[in-house]
N, C-alpha and C. Protein backbone atom coordinates (compact mmCIF):
# COMPACT_ATOMS: atom_id res chain seq x y z
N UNK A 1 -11.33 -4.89 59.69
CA UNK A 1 -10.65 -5.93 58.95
C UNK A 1 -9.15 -5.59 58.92
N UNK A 2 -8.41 -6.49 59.08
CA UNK A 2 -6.75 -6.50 59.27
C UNK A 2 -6.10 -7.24 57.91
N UNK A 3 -5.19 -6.76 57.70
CA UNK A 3 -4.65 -7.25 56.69
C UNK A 3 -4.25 -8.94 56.67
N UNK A 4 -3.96 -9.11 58.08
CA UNK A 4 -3.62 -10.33 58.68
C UNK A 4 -4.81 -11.39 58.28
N UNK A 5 -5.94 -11.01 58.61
CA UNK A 5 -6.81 -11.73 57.88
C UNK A 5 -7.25 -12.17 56.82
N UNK A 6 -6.48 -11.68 55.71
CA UNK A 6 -7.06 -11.67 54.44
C UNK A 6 -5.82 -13.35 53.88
N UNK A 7 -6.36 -14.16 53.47
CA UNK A 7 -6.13 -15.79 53.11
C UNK A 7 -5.81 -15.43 51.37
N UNK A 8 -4.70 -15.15 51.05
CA UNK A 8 -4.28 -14.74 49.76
C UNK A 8 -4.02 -16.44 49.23
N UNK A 9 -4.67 -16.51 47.50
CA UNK A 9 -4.31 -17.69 46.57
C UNK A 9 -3.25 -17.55 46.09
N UNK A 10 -2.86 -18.49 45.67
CA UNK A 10 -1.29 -18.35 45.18
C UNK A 10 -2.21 -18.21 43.52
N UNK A 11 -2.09 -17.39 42.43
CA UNK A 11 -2.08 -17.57 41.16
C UNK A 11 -0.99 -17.51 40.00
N UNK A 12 -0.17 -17.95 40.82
CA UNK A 12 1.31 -17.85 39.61
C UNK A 12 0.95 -18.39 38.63
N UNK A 13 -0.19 -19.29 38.13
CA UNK A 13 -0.15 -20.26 37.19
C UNK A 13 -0.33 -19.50 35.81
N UNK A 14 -1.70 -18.54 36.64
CA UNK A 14 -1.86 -17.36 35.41
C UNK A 14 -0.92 -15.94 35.21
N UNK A 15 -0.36 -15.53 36.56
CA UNK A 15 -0.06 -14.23 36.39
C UNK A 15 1.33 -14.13 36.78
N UNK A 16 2.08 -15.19 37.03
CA UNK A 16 3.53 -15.50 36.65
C UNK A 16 3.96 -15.79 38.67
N UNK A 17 5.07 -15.76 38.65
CA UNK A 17 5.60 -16.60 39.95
C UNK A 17 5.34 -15.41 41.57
N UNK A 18 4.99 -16.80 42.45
CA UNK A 18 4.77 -15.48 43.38
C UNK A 18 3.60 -15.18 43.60
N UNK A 19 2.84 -14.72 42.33
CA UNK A 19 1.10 -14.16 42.15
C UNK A 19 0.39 -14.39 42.97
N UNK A 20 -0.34 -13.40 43.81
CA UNK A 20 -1.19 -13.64 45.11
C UNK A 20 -2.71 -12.75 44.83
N UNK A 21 -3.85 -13.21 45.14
CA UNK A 21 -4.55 -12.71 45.37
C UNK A 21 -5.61 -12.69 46.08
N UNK A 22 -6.40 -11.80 47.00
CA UNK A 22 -7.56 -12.34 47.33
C UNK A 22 -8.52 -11.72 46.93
N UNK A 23 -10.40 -11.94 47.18
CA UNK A 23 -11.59 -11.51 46.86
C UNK A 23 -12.22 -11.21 47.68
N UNK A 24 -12.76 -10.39 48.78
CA UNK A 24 -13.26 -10.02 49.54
C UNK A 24 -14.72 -9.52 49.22
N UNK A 25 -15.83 -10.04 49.98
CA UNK A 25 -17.09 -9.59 49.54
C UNK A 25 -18.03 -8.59 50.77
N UNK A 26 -18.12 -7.43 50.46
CA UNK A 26 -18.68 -6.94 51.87
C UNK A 26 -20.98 -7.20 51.82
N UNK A 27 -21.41 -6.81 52.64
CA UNK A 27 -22.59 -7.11 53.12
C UNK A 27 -22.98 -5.82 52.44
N UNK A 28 -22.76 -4.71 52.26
CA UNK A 28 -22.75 -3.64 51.48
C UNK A 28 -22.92 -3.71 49.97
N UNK A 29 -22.94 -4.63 49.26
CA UNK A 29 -23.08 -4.99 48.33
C UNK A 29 -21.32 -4.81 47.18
N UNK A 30 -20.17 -4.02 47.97
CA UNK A 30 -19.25 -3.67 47.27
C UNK A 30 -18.17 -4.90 47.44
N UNK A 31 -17.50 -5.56 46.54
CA UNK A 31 -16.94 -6.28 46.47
C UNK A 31 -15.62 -5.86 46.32
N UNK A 32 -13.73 -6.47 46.74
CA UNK A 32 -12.91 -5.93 46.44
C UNK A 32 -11.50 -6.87 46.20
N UNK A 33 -11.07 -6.52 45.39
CA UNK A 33 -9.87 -7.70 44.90
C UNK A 33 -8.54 -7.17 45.03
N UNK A 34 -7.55 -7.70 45.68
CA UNK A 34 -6.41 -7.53 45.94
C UNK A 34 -5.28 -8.27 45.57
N UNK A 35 -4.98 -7.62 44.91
CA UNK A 35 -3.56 -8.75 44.49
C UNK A 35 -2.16 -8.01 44.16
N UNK A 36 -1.47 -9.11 44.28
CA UNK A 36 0.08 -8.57 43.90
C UNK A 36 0.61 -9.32 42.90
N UNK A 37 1.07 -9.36 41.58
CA UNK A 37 1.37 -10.32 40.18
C UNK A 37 2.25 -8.94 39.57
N UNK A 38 2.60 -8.97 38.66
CA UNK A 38 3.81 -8.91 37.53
C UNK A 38 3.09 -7.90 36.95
N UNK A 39 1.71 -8.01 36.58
CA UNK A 39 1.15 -6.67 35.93
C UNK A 39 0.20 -5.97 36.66
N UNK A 40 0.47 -6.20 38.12
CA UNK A 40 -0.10 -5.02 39.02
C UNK A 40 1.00 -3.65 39.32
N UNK A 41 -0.27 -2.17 39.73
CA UNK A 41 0.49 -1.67 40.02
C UNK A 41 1.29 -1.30 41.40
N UNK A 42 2.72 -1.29 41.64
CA UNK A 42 3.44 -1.67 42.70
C UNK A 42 4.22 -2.62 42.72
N UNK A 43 3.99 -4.05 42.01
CA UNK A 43 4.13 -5.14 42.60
C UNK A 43 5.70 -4.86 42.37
N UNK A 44 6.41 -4.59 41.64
CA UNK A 44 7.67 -4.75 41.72
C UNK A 44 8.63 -4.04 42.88
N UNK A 45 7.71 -3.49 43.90
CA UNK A 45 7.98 -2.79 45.39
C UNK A 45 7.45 -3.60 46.27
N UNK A 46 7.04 -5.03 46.12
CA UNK A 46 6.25 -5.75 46.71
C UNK A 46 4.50 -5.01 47.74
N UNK A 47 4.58 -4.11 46.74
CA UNK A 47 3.43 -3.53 46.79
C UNK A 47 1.62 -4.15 46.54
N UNK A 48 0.77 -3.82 46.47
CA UNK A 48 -0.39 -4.61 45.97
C UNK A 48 -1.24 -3.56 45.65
N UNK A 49 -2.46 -4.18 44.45
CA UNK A 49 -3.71 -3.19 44.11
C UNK A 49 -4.62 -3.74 44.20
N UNK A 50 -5.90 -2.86 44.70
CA UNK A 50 -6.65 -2.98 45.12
C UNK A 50 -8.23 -2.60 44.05
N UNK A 51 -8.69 -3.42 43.21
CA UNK A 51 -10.00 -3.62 42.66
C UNK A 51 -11.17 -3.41 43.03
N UNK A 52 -12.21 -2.35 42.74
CA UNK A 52 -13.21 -2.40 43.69
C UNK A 52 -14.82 -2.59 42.65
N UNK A 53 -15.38 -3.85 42.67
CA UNK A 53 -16.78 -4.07 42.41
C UNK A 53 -17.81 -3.55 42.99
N UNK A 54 -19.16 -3.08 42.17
CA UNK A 54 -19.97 -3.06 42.39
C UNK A 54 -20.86 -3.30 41.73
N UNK A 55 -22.23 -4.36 41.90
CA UNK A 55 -23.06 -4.98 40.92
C UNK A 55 -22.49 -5.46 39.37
N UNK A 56 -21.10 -6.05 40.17
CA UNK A 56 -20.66 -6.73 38.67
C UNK A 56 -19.43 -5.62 38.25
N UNK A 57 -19.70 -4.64 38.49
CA UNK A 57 -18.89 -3.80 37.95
C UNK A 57 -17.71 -2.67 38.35
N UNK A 58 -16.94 -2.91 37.57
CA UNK A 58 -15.61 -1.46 38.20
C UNK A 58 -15.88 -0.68 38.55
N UNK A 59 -16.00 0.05 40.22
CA UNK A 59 -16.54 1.10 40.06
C UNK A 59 -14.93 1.89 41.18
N UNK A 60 -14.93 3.31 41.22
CA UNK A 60 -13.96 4.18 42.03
C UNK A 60 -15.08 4.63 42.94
N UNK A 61 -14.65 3.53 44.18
CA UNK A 61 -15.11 4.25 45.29
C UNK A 61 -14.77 5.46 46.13
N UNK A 62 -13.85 6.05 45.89
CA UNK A 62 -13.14 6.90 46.57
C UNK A 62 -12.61 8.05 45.66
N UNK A 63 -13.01 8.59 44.60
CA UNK A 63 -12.27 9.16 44.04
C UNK A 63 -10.91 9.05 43.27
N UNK A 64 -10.21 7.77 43.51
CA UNK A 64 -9.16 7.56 43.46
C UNK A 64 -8.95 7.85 41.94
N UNK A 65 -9.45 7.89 41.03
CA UNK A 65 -9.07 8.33 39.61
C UNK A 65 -9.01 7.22 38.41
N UNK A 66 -9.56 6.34 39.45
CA UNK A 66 -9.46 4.45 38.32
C UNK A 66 -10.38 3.76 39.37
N UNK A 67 -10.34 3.27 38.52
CA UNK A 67 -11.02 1.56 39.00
C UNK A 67 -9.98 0.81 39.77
N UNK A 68 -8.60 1.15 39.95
CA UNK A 68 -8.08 0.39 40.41
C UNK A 68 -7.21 1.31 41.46
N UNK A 69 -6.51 0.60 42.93
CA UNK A 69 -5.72 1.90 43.45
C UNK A 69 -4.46 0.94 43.97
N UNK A 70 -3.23 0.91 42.96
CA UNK A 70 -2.32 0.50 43.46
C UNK A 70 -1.69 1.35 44.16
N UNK A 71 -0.24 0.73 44.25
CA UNK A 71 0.99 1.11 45.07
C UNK A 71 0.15 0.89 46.84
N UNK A 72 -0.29 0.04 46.86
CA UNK A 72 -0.49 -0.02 48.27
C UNK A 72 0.30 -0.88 49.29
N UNK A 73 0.23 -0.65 50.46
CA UNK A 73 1.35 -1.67 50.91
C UNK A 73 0.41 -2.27 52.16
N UNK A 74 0.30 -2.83 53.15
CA UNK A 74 -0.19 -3.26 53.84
C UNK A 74 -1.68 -2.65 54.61
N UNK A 75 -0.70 -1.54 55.16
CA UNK A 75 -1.57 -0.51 56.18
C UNK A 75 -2.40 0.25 54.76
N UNK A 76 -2.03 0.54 53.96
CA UNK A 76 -3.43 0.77 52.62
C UNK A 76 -4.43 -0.04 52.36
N UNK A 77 -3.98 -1.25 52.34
CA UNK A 77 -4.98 -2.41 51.75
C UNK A 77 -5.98 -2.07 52.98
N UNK A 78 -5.72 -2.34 54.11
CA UNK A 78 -6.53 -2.42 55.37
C UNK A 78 -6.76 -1.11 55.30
N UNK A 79 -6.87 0.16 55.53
CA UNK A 79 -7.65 0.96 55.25
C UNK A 79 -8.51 1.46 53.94
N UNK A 80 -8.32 0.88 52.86
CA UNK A 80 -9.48 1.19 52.02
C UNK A 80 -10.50 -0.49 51.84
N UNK A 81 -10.12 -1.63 52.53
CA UNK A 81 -10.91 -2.05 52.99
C UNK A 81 -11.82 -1.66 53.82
N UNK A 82 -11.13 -1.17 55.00
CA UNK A 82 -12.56 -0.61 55.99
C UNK A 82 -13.13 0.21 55.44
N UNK A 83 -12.39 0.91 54.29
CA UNK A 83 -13.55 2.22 54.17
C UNK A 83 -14.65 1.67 53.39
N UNK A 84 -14.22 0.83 52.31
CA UNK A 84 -15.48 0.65 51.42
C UNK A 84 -16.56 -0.37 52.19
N UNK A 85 -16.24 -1.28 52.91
CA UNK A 85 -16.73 -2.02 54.12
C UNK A 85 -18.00 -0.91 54.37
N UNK A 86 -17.20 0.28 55.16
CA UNK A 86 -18.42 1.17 55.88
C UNK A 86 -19.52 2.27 54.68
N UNK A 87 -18.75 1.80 53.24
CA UNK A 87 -20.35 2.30 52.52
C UNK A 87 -21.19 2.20 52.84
C-alpha cells in the first residue's frame, strides 16, 4: 500500500480547516486511521497520526507506547500501514 493511494476526507467541519482523514480496513481484522487536524500529533509540521483498531478497539500494534503514533510524514504512514496489513 502507497501513500498515494490512500483517498483522504476533508473534515474541517469538525476538526478545524484543512482537516484530512482517512480509514483503512485490513482483511487481518486490524483497522487504521490517519489523519492530519489541529489536535493531531505533528500536524503543525504538516505531519499525520496514525490510529490503530482492533475488534473495536485501541490497540499498539507495534510497541509504539500509545494507541496512537504521530509525527509521521508520508514514507511512515506507508510503512506502518504495510506492517500492520502483514499481521
Amino acid at each position: 500500500m502507497t501513500f498515494k493511494e490512500l483517498v483522504f476526507n476533508d473534515i474541517s467541519k469538525t476538526h478545524g480547516a484543512g482537516a484530512t482523514s482517512v480509514y483503512v480496513e485490513f482483511e487481518n481484522g486490524y483497522d487504521v486511521s490517519v489523519v492530519n487536524h489541529k489536535f493531531s500529533y505533528g500536524s503543525d509540521d504538516g505531519l499525520y497520526e496514525l490510529g490503530c483498531f482492533f475488534n473495536n478497539h485501541m490497540v499498539d500494534p507495534a510497541d509504539w507506547g500509545d494507541t496512537v503514533k504521530g509525527w509521521c510524514d508520508e514514507s511512515d504512514v506507508e510503512h506502518w500501514l504495510n506492517y500492520i496489513k502483514a499481521l
